[in-house]
N, C-alpha and C. Protein backbone atom coordinates (compact mmCIF):
# COMPACT_ATOMS: atom_id res chain seq x y z
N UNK A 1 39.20 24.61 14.56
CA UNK A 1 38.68 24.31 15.85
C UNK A 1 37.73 25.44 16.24
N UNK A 2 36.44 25.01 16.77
CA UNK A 2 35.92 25.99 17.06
C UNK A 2 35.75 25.99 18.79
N UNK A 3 36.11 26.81 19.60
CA UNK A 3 35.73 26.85 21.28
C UNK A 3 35.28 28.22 21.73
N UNK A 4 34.95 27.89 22.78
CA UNK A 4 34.29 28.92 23.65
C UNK A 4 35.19 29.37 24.75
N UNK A 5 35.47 30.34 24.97
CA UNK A 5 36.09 30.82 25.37
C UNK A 5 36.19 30.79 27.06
N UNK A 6 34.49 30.53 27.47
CA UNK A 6 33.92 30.07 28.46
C UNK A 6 33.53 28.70 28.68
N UNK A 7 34.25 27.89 29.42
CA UNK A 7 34.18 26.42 29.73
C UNK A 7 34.07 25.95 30.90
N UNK A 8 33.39 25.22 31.29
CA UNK A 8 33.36 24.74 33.10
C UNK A 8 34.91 24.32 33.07
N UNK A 9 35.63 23.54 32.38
CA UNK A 9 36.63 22.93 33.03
C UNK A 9 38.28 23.08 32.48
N UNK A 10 37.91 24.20 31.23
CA UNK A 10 39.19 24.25 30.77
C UNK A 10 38.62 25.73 30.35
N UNK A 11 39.60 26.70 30.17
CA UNK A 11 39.48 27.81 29.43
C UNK A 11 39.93 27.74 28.00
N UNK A 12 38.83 28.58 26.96
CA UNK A 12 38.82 28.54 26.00
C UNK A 12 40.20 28.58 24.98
N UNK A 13 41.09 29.87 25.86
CA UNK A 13 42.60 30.21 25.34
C UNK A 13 43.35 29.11 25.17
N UNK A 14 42.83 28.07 27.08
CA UNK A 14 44.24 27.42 27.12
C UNK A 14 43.81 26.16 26.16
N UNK A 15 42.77 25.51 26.14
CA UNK A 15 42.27 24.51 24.60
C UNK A 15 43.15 25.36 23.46
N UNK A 16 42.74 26.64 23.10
CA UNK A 16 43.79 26.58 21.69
C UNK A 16 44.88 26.62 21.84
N UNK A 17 46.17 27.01 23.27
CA UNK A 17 46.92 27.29 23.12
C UNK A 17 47.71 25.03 22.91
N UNK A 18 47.08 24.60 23.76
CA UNK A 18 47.28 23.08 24.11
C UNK A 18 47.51 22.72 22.31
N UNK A 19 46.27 23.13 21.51
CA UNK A 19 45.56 22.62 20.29
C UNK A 19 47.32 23.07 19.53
N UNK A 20 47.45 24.27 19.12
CA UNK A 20 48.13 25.22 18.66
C UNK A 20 49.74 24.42 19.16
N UNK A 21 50.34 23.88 20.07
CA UNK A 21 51.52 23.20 20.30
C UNK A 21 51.50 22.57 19.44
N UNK A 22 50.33 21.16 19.08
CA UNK A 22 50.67 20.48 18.51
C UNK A 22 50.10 20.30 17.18
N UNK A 23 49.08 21.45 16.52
CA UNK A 23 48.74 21.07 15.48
C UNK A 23 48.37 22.88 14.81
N UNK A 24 49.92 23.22 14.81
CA UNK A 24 50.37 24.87 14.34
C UNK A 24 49.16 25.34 13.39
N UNK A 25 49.17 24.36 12.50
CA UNK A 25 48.15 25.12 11.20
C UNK A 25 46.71 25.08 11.59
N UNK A 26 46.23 24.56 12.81
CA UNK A 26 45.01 24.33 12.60
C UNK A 26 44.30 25.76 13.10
N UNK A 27 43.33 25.96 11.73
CA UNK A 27 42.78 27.30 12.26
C UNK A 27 41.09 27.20 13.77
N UNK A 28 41.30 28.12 14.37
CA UNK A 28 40.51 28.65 15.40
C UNK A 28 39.55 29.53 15.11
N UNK A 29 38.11 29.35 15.79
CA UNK A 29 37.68 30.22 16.05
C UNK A 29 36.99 30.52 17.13
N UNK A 30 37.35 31.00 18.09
CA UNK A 30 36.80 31.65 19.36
C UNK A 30 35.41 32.06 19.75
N UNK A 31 34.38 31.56 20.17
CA UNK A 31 33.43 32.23 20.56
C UNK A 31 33.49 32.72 21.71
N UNK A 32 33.00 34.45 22.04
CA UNK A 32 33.16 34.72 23.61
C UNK A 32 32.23 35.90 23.52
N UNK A 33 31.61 36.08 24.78
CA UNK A 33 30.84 37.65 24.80
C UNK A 33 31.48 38.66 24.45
N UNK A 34 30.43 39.79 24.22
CA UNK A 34 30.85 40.80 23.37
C UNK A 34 31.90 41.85 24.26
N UNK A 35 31.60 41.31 25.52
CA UNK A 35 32.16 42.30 26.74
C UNK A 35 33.95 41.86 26.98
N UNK A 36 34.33 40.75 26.35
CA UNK A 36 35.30 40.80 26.38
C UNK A 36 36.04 40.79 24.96
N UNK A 37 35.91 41.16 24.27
CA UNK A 37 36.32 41.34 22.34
C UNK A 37 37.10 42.21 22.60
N UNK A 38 37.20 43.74 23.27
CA UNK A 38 37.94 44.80 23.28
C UNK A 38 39.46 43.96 24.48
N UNK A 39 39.21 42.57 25.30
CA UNK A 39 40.32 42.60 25.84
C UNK A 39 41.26 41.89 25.52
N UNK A 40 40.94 41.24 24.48
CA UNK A 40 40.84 39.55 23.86
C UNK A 40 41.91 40.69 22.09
N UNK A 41 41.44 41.26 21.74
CA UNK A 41 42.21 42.22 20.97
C UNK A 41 43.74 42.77 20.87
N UNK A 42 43.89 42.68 23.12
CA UNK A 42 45.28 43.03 23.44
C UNK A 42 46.00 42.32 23.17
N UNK A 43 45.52 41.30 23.21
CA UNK A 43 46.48 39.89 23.92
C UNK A 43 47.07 39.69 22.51
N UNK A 44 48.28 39.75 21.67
CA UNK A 44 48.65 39.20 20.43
C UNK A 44 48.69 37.79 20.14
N UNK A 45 48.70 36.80 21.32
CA UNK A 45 48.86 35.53 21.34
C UNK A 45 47.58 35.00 20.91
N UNK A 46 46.86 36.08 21.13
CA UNK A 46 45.15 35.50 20.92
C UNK A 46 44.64 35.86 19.40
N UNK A 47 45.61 35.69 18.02
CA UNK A 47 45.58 35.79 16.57
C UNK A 47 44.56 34.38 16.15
N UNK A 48 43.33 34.96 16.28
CA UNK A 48 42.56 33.91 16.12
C UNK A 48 41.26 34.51 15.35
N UNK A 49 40.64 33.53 14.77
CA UNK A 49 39.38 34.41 14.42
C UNK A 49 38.25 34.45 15.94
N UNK A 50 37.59 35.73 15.53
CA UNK A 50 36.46 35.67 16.92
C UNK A 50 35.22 36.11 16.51
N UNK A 51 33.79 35.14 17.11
CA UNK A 51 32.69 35.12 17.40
C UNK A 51 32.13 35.47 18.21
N UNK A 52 31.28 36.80 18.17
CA UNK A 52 30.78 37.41 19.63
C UNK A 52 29.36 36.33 19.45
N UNK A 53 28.71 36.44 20.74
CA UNK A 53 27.62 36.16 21.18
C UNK A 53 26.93 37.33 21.30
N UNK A 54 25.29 37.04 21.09
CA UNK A 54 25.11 35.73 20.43
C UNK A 54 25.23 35.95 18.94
N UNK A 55 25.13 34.58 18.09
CA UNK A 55 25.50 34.94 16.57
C UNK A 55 24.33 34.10 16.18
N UNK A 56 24.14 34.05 14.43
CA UNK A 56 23.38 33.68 13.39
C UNK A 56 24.23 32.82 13.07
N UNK A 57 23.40 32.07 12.30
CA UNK A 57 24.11 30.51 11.52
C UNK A 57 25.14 31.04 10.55
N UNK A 58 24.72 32.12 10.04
CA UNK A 58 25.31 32.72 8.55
C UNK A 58 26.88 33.10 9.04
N UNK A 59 26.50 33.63 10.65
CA UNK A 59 27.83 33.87 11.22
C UNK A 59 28.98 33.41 11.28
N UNK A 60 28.29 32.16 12.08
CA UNK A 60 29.00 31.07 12.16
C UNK A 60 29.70 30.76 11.42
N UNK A 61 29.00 30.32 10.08
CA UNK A 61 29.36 29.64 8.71
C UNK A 61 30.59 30.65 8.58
N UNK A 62 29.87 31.84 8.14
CA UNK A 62 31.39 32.77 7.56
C UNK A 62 32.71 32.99 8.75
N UNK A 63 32.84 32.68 10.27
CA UNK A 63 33.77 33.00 10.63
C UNK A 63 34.48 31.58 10.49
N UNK A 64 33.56 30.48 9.98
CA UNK A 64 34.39 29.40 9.92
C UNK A 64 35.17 29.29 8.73
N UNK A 65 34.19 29.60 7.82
CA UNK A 65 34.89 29.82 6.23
C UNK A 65 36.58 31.28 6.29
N UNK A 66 36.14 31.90 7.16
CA UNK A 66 37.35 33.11 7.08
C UNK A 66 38.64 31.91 7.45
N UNK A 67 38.14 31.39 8.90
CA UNK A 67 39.46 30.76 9.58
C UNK A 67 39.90 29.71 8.27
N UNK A 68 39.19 28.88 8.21
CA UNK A 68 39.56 27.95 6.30
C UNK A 68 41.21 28.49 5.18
N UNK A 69 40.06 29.80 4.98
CA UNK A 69 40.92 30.76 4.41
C UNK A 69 42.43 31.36 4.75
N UNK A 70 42.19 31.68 5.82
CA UNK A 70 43.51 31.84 6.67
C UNK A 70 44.42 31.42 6.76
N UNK A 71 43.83 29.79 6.92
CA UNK A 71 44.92 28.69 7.04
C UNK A 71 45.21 28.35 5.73
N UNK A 72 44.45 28.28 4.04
CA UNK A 72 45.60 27.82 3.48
C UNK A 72 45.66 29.00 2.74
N UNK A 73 45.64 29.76 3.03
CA UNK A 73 46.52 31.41 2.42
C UNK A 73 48.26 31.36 3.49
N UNK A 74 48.02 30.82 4.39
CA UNK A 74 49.17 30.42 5.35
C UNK A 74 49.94 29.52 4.67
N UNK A 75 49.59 28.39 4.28
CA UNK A 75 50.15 27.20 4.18
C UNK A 75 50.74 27.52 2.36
N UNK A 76 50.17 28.08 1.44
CA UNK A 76 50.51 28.56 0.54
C UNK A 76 51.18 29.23 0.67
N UNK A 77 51.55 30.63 1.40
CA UNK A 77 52.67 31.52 1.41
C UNK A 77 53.91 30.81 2.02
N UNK A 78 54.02 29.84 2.63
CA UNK A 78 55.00 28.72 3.30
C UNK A 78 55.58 28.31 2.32
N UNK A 79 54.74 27.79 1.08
CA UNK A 79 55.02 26.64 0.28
C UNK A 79 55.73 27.48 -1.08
N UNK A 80 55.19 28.86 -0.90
CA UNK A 80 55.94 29.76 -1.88
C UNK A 80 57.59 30.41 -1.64
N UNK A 81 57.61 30.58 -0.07
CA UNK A 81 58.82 30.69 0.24
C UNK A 81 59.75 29.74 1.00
N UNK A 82 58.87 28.54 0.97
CA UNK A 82 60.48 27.50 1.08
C UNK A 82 60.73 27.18 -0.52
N UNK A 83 59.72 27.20 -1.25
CA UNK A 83 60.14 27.18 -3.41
C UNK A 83 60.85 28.22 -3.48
N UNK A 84 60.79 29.38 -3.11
CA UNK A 84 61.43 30.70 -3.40
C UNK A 84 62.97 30.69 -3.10
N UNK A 85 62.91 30.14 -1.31
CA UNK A 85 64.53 29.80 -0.78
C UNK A 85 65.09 28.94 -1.40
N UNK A 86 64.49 27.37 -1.86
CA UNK A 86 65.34 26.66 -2.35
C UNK A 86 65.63 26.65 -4.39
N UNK A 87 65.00 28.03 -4.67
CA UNK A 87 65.48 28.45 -5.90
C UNK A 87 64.36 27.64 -7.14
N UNK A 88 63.14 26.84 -6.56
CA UNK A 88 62.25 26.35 -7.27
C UNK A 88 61.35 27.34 -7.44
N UNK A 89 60.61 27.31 -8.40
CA UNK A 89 59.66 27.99 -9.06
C UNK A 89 58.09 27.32 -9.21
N UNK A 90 57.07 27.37 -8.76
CA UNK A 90 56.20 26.61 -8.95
C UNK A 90 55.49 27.28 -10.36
N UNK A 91 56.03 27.69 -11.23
CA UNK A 91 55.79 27.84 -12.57
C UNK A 91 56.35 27.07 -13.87
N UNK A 92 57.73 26.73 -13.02
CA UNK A 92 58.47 25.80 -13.97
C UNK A 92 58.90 24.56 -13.41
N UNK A 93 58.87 23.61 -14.73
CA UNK A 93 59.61 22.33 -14.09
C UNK A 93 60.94 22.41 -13.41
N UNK A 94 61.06 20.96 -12.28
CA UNK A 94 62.04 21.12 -11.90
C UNK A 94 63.48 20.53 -12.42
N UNK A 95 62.83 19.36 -13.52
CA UNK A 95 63.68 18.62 -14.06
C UNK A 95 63.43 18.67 -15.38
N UNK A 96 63.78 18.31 -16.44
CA UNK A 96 64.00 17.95 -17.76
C UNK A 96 64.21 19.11 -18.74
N UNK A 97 63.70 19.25 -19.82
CA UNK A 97 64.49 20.05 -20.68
C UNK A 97 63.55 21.29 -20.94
N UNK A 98 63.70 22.45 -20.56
CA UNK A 98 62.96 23.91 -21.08
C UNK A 98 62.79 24.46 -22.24
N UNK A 99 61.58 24.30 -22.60
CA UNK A 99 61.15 24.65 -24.22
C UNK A 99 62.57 25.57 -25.07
């Protein structure tokens, strides 16, 4: 998802926080002036990628490609430790006979 942090009718946070209830994995990226990056830093709830203004296309592209990344480096480390807890291995089969 990409938003602005600045909106006539909704604030940027509360769109991801709304987004973020119901769709956990989906990655964010925040655009907001540069004047608020140092406050937007405090906030831990605000683990998002961020876009100062103003930006380049190239910008863009790469903070969208980071958030991409994020999410299935996320969704992979999930998928390694519910295999890990339930004693599966995603190296070996789970059924039939071992060389």
């Amino acid at each position: 998802m990409l938003s602005d942090l600045m909106m006539a009718d909704l604030d940027g946070m509360d769109c991801s926080s709304r987004t973020k209830e119901k769709f956990p994995d989906m990655p964010v990226v925040m655009v907001l002036p540069s004047r608020y990056f140092r406050g937007a830093r405090r906030h831990s709830q605000w683990r998002l990628c961020y876009l100062l203004k103003p930006f380049e296309r190239e910008q863009l592209l790469n903070a969208v490609a980071g958030a991409l990344e994020n999410r299935r480096l996320k969704v992979e480390n999930r998928t390694y430790q519910t295999n890990w807890i339930s004693g599966r291995s995603p190296n070996r089969p789970t059924s039939g006979r071992h060389g």
